[in-house]
N, C-alpha and C. Protein backbone atom coordinates (compact mmCIF):
# COMPACT_ATOMS: atom_id res chain seq x y z
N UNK A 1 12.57 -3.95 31.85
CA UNK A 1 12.42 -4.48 30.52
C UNK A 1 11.25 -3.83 29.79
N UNK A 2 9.83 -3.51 30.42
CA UNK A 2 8.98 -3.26 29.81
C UNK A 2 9.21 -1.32 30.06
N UNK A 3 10.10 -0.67 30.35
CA UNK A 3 10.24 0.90 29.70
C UNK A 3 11.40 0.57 28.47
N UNK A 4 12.01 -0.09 28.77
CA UNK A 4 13.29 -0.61 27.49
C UNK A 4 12.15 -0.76 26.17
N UNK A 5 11.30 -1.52 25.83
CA UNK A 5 10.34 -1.76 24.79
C UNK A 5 9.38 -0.70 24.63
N UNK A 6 8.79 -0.40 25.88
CA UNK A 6 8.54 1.12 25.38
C UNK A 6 9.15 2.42 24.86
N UNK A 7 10.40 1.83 25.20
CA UNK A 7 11.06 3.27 24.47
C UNK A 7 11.52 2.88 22.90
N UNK A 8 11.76 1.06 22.72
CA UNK A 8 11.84 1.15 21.46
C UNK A 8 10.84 1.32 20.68
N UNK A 9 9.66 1.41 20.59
CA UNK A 9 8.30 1.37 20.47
C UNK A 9 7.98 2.82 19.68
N UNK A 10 8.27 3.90 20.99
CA UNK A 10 8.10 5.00 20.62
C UNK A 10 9.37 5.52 19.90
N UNK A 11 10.09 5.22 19.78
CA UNK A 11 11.32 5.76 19.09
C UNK A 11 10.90 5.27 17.72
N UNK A 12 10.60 4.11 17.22
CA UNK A 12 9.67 3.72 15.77
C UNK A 12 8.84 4.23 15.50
N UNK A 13 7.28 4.42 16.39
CA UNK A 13 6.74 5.49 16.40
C UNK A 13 7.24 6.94 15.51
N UNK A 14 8.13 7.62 16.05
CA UNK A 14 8.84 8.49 15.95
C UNK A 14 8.92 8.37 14.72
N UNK A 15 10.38 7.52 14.30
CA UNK A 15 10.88 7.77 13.13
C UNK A 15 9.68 7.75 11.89
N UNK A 16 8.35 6.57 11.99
CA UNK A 16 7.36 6.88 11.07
C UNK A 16 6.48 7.98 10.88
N UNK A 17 6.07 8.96 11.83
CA UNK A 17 5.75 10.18 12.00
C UNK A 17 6.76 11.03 11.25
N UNK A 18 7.97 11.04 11.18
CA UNK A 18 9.34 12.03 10.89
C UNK A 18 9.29 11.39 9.43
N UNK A 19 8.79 10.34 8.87
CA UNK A 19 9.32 10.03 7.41
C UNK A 19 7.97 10.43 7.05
N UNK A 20 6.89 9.96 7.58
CA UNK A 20 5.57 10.61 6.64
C UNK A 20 5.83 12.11 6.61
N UNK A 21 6.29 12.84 7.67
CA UNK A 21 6.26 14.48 7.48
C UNK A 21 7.17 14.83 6.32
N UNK A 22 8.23 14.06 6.44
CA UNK A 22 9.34 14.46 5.51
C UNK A 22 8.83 13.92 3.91
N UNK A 23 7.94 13.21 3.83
CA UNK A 23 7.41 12.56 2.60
C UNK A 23 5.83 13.93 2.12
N UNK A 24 5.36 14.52 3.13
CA UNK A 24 4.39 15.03 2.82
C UNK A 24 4.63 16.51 2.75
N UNK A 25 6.21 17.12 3.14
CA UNK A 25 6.39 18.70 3.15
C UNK A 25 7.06 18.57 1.21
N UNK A 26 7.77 17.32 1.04
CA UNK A 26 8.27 17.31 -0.43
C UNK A 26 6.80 17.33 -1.14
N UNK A 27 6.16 16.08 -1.36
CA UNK A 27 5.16 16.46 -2.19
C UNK A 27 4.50 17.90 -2.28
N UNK A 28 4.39 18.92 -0.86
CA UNK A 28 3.40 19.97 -1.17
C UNK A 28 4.81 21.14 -1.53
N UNK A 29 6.28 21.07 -1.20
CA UNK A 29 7.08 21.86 -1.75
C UNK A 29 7.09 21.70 -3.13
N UNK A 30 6.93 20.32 -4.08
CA UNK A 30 7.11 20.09 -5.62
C UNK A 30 5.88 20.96 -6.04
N UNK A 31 4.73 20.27 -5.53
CA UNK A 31 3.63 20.92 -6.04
C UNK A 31 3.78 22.29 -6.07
N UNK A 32 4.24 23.53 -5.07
CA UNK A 32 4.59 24.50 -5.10
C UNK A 32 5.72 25.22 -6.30
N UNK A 33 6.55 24.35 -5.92
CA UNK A 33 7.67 24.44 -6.94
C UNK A 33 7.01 24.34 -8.29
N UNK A 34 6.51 23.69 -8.66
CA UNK A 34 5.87 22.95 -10.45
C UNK A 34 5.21 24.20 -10.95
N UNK A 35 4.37 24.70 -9.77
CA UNK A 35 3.40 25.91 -10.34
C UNK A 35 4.22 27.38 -10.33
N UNK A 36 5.23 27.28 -9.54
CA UNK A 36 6.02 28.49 -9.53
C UNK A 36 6.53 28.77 -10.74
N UNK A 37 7.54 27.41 -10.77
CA UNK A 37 8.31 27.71 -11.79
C UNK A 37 7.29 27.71 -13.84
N UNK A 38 5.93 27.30 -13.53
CA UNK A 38 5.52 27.16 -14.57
C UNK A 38 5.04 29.13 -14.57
N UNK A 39 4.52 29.63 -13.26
CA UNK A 39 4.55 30.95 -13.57
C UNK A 39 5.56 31.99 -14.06
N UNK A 40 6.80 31.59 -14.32
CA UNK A 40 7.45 32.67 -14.61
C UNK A 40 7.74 32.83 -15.94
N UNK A 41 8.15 33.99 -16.53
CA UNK A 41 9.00 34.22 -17.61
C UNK A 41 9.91 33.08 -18.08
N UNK A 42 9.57 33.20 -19.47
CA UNK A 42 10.83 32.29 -19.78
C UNK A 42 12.66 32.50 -19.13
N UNK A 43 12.32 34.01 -19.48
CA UNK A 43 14.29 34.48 -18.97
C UNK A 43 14.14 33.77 -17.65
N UNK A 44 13.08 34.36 -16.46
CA UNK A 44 13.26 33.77 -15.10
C UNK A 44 13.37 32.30 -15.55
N UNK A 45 12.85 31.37 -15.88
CA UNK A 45 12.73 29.69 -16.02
C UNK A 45 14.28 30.00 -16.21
N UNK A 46 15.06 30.54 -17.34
CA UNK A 46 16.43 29.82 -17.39
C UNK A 46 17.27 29.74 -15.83
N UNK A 47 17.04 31.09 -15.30
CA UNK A 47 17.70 30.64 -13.85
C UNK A 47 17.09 29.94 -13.08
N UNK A 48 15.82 28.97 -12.82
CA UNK A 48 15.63 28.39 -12.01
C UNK A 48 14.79 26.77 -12.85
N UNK A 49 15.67 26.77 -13.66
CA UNK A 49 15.59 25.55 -14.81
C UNK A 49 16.33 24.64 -13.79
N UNK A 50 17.37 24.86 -13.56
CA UNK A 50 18.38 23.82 -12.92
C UNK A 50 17.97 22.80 -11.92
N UNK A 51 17.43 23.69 -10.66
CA UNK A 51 17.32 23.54 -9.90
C UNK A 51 15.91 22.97 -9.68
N UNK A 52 14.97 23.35 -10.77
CA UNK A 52 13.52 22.62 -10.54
C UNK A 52 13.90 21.35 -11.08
N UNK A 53 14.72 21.00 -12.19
CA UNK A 53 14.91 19.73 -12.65
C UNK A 53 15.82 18.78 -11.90
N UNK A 54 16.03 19.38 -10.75
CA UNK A 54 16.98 18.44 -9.32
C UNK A 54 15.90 17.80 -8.85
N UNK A 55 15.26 18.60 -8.25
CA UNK A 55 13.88 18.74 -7.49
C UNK A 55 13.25 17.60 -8.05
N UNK A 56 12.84 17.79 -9.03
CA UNK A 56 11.68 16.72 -10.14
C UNK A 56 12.43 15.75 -10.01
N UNK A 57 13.65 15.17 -10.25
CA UNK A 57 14.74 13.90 -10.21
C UNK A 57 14.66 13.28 -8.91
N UNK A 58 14.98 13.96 -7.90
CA UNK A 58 15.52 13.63 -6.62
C UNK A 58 13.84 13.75 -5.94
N UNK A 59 12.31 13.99 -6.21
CA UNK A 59 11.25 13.49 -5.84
C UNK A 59 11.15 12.22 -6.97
N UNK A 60 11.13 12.24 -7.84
CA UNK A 60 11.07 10.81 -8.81
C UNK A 60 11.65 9.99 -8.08
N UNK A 61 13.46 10.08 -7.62
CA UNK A 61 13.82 9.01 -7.43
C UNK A 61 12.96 8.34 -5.51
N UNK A 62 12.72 9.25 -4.97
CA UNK A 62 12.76 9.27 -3.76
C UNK A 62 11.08 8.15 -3.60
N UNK A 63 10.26 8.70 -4.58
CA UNK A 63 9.07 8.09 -5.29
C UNK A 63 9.39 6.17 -5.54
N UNK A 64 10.38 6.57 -6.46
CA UNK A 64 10.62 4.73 -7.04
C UNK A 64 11.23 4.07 -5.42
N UNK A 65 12.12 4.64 -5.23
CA UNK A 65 12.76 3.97 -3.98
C UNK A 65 11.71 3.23 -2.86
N UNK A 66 10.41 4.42 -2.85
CA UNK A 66 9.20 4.27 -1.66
C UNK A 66 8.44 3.22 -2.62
N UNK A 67 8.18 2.74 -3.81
CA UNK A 67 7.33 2.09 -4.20
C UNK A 67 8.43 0.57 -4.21
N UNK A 68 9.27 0.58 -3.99
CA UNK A 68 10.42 -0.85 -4.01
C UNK A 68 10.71 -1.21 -2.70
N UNK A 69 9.71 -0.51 -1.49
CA UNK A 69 10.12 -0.52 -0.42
C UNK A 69 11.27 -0.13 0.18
N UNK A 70 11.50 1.34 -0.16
CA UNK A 70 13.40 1.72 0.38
C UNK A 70 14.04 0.50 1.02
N UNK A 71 14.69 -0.56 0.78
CA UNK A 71 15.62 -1.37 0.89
C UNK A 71 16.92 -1.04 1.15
N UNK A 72 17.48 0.41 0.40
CA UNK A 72 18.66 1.21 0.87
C UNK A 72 18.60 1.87 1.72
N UNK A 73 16.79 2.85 2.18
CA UNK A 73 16.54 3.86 3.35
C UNK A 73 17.45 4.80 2.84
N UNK A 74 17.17 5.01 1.12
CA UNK A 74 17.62 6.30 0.54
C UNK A 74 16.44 7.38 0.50
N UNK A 75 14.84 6.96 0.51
CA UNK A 75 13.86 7.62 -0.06
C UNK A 75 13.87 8.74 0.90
N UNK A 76 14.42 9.28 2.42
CA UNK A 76 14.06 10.48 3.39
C UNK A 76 15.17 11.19 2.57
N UNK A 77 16.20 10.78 2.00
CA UNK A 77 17.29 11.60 1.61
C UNK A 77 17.15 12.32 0.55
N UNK A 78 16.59 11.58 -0.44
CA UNK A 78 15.97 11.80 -1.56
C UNK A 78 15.13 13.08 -1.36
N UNK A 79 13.82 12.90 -0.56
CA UNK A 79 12.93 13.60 -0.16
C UNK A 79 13.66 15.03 0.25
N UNK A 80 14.20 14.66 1.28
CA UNK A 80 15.20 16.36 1.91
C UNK A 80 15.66 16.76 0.71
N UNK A 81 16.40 16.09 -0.16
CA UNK A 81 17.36 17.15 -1.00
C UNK A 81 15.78 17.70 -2.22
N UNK A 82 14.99 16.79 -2.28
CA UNK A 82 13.70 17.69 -3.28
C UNK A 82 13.22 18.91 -2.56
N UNK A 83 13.11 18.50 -1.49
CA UNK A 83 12.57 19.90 -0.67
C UNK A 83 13.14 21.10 -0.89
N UNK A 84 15.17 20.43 -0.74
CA UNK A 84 15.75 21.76 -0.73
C UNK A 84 16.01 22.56 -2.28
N UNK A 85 15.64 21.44 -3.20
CA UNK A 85 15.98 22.45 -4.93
C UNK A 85 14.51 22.58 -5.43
N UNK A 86 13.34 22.32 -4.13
CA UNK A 86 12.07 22.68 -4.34
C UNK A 86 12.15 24.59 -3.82
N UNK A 87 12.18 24.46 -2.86
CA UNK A 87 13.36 25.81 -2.37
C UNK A 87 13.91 26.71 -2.53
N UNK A 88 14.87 25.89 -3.57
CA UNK A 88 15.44 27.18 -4.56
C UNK A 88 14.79 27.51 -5.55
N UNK A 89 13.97 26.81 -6.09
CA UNK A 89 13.22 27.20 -7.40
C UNK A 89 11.75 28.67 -6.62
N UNK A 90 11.63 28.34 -4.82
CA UNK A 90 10.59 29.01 -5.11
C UNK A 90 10.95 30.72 -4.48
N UNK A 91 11.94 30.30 -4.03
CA UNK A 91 12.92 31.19 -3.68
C UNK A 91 13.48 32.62 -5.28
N UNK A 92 13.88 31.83 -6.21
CA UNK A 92 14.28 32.38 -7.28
C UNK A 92 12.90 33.19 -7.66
N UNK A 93 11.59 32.41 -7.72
CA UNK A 93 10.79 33.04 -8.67
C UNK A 93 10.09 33.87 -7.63
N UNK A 94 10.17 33.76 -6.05
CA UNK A 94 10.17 34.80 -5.01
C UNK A 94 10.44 36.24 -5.75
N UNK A 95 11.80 35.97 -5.74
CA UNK A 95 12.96 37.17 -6.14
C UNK A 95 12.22 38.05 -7.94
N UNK A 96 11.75 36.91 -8.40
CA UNK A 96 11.34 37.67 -9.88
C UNK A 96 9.71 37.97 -9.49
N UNK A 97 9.13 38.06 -8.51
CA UNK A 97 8.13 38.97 -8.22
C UNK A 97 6.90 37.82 -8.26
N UNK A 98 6.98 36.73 -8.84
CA UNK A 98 5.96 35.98 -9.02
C UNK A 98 5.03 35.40 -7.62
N UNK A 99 3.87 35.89 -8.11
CA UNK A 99 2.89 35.26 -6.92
C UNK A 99 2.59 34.12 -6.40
N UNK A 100 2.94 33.17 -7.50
CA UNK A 100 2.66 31.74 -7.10
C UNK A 100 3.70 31.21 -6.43
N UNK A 101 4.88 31.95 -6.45
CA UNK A 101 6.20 31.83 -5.96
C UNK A 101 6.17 31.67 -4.27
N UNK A 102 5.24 32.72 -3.39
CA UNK A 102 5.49 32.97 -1.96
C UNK A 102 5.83 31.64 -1.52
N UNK A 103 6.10 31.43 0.07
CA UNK A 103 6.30 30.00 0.34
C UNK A 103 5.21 30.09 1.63
């Protein structure tokens, strides 16, 4: 009984370690993303307009969800998909030469 509770223990453990990481690689990918995409050319911004304004949505929403106490346990999902159109935005302005762009 008492490795049964230790393993549920550490398995919670776990998952709060895995949501703070996943909560703290979005914030420093947006932050990345925000300054990338504010470095480029306007022409570059039109191709990576889209995709920073996913990013910004899907950390907003992932944001409100964590301040209402995720009740759905939408806010890690949220978080992953900001990461990933954090990503593409730094990816794109990669490609247009911009420095603030690297990852």
């Amino acid at each position: 009984m008492k490795k049964l509770l230790a393993i549920v223990v550490l398995v919670m453990l776990w998952c709060n370690i895995s949501y703070s990481d996943i909560k703290s690689d979005a914030s420093e990918t947006i932050l990345k993303a925000s300054a990338c995409y504010s470095s480029l050319p306007s022409y570059a911004q039109k191709g990576a307009v889209d995709s920073y304004l996913d990013a910004m949505t899907y950390w907003n929403d992932a944001v409100k969800e964590d301040n209402m106490g995720d009740p759905r346990r939408l806010a890690s999902a949220f978080y992953r998909n900001a990461i990933a159109y954090g990503g593409v935005v730094l990816r794109i302005g990669s490609a247009y030469g911009s420095q603030a762009c690297r990852q």
